[in-house]
PDB file of N, CA and C in Angstrom:
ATOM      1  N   UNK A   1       5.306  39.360 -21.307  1.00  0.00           N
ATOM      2  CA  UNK A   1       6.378  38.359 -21.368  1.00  0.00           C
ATOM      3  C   UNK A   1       6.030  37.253 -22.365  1.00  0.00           C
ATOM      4  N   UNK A   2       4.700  36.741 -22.404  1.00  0.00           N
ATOM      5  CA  UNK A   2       4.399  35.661 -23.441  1.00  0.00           C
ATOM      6  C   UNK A   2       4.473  36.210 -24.433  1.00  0.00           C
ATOM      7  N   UNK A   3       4.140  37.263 -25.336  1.00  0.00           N
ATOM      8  CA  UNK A   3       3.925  37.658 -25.999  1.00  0.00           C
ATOM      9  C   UNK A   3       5.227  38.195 -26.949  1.00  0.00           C
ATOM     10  N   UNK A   4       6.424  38.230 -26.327  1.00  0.00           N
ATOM     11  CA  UNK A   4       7.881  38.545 -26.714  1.00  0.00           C
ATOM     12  C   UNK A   4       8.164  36.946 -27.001  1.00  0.00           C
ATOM     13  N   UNK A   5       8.032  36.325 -26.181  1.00  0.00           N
ATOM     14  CA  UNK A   5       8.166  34.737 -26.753  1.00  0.00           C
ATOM     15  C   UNK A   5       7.905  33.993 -27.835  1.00  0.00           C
ATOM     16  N   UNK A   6       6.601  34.220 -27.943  1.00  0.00           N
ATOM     17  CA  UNK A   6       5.550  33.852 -29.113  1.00  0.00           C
ATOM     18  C   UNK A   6       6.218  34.710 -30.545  1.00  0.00           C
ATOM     19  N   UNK A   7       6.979  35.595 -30.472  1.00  0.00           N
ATOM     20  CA  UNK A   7       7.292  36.236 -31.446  1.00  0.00           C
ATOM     21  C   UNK A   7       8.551  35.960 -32.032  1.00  0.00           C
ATOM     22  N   UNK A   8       9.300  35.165 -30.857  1.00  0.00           N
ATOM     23  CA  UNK A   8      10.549  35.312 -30.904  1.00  0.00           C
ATOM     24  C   UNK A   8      10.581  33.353 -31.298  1.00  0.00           C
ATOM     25  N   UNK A   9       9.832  32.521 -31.070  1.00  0.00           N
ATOM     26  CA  UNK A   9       9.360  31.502 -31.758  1.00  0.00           C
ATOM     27  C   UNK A   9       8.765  31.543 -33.363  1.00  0.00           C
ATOM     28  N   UNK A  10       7.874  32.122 -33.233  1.00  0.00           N
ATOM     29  CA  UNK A  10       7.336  32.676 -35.079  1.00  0.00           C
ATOM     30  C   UNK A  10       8.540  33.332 -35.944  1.00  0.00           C
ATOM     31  N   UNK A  11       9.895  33.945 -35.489  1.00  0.00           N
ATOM     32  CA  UNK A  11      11.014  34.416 -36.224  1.00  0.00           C
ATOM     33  C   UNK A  11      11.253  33.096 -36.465  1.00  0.00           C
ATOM     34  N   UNK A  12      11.960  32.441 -34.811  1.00  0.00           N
ATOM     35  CA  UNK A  12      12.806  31.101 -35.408  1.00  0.00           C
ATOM     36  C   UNK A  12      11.793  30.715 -36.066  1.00  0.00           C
ATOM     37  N   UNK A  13      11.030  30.214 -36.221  1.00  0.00           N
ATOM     38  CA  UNK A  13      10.329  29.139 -36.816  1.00  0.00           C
ATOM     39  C   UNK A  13      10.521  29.464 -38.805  1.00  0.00           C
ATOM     40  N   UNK A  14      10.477  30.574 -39.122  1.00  0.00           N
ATOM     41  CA  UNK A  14      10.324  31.705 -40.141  1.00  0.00           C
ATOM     42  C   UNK A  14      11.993  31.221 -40.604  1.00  0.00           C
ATOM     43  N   UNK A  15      12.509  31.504 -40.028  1.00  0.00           N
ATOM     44  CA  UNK A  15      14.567  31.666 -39.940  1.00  0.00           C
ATOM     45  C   UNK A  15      14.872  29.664 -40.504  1.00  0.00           C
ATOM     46  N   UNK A  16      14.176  29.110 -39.511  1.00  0.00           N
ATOM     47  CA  UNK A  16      14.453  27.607 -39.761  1.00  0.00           C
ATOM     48  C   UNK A  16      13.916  27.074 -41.450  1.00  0.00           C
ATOM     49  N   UNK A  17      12.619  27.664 -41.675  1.00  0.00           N
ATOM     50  CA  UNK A  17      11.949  27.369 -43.598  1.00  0.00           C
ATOM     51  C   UNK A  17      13.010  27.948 -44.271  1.00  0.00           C
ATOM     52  N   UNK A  18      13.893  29.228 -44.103  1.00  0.00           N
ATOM     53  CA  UNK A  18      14.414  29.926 -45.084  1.00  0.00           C
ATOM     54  C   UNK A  18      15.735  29.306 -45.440  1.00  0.00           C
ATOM     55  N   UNK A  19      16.318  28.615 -44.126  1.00  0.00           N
ATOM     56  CA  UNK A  19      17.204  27.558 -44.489  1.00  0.00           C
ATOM     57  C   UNK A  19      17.066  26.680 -44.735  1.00  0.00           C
ATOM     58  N   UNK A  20      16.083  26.003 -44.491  1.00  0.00           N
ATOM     59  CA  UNK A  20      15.662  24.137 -45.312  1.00  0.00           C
ATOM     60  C   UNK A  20      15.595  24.713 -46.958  1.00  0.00           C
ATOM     61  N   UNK A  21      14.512  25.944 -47.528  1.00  0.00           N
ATOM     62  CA  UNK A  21      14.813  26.287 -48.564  1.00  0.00           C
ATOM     63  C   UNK A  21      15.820  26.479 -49.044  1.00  0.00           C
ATOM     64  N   UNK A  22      16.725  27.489 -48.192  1.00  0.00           N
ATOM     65  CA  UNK A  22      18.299  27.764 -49.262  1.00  0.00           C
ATOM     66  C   UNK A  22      19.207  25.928 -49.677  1.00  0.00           C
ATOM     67  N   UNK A  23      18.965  24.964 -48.107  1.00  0.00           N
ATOM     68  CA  UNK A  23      19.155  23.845 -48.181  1.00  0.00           C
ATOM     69  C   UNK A  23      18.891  23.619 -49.872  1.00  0.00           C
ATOM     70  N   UNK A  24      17.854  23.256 -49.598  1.00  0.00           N
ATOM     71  CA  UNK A  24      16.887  22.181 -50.776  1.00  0.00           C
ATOM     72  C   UNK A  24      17.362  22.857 -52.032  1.00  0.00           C
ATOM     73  N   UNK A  25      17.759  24.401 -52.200  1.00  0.00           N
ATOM     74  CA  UNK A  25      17.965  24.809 -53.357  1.00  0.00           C
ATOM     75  C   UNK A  25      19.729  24.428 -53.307  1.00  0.00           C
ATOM     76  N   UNK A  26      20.797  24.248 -52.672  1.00  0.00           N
ATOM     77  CA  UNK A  26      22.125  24.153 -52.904  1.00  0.00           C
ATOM     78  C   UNK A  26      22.040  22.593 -53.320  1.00  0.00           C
ATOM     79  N   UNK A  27      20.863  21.994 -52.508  1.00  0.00           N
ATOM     80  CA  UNK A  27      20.906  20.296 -53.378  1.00  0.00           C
ATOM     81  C   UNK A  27      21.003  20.112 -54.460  1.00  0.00           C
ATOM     82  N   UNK A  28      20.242  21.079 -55.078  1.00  0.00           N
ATOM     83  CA  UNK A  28      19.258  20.842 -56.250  1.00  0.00           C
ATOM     84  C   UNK A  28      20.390  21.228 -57.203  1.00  0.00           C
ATOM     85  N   UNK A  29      21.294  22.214 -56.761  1.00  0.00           N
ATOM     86  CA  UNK A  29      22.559  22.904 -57.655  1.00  0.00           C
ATOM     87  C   UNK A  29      23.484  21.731 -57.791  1.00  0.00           C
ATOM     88  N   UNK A  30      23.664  21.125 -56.500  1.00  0.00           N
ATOM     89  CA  UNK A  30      24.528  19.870 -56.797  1.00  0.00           C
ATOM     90  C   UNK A  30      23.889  19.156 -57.948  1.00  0.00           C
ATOM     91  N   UNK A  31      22.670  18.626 -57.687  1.00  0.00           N
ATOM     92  CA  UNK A  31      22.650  17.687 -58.445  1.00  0.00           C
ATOM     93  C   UNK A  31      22.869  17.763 -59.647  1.00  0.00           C
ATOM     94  N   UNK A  32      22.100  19.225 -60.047  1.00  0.00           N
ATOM     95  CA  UNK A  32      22.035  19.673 -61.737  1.00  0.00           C
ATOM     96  C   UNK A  32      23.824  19.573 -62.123  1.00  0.00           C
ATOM     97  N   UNK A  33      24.796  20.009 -61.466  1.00  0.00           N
ATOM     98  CA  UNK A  33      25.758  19.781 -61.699  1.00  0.00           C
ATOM     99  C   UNK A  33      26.452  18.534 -61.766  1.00  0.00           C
ATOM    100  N   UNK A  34      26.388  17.511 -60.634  1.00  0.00           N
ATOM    101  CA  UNK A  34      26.740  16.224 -60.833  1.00  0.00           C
ATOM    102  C   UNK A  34      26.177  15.822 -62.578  1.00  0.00           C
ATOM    103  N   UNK A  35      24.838  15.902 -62.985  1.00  0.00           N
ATOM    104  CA  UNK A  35      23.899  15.764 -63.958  1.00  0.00           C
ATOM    105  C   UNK A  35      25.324  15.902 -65.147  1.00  0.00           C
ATOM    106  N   UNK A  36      25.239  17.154 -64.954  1.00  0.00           N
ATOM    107  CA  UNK A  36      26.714  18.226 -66.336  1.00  0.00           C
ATOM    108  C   UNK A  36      27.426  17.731 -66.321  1.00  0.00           C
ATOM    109  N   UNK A  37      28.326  16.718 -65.226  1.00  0.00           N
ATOM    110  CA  UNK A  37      29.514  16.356 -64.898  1.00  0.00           C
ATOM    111  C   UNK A  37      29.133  15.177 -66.034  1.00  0.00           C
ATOM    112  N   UNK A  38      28.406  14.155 -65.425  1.00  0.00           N
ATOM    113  CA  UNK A  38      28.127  12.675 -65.599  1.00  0.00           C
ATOM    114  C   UNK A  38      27.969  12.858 -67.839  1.00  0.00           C
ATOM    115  N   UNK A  39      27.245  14.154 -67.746  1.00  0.00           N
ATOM    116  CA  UNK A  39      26.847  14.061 -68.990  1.00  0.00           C
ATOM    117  C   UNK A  39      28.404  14.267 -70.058  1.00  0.00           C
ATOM    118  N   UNK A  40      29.331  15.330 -69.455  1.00  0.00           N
ATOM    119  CA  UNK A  40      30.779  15.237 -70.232  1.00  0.00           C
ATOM    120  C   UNK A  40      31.047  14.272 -70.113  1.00  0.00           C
ATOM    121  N   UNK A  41      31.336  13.460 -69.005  1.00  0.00           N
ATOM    122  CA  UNK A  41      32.356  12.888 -69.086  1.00  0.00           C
ATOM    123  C   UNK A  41      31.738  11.483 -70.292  1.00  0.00           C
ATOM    124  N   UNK A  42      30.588  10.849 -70.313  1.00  0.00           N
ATOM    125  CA  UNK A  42      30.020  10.019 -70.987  1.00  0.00           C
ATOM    126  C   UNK A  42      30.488  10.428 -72.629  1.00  0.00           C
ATOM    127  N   UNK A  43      30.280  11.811 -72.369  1.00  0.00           N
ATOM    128  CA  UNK A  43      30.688  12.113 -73.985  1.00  0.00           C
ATOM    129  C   UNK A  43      31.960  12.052 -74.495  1.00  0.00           C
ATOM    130  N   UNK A  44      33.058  12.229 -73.404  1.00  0.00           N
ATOM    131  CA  UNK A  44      34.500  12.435 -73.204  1.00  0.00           C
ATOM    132  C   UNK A  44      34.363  10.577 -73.819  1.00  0.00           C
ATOM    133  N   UNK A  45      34.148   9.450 -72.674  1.00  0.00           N
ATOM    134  CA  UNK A  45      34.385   8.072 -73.231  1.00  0.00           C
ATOM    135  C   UNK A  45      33.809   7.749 -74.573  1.00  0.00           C
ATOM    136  N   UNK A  46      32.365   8.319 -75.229  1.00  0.00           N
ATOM    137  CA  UNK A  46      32.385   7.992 -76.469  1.00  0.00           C
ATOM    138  C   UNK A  46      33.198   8.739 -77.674  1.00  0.00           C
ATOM    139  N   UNK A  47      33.517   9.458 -76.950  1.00  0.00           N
ATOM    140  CA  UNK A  47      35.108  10.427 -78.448  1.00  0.00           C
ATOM    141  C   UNK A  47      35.983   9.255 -78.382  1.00  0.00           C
ATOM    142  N   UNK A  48      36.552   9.073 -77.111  1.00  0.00           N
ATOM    143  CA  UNK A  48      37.712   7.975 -77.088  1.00  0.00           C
ATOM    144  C   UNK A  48      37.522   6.906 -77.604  1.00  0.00           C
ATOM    145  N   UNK A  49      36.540   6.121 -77.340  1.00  0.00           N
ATOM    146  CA  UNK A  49      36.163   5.099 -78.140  1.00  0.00           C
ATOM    147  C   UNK A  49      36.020   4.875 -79.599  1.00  0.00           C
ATOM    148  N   UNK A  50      35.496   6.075 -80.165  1.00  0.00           N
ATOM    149  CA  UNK A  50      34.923   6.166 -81.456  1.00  0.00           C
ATOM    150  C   UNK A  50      36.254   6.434 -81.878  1.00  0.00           C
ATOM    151  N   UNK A  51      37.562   6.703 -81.567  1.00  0.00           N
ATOM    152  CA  UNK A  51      38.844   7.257 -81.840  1.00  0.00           C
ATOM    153  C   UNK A  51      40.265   6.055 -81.557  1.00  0.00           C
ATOM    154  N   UNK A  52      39.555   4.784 -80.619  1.00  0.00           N
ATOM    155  CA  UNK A  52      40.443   3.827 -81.028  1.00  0.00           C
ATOM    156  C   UNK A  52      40.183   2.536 -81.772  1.00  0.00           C
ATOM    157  N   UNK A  53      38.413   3.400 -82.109  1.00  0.00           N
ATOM    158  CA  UNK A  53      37.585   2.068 -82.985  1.00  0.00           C
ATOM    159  C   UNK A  53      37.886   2.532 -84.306  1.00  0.00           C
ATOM    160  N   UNK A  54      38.521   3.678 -84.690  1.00  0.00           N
ATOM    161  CA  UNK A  54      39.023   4.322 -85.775  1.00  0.00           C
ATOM    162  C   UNK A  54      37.653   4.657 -86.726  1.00  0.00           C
TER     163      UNK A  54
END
């Protein structure tokens, strides 16, 4: 009986890292993307600018 326990703790435990990882990696996608976002759009306001500074 302990011994089905102990195993069935070492999965979860195993199951719980593989999602903090997939976690930590969908962060990391956000961010790099927020990153892409922030970086167009900065470029988007200096076209406009440079285009009503003629």
């Amino acid at each position: 009986m302990k011994n089905t326990h102990k195993k069935f703790l070492l999965r979860k435990r195993k199951e719980n890292e593989r999602n903090l990882r997939h976690y930590a990696n969908t962060n990391e996608n956000y961010y790099q993307f927020d990153v892409v976002l922030i970086l167009l759009c900065s470029e988007f306001v200096i076209c406009v600018l440079e285009i009503q500074s003629g």
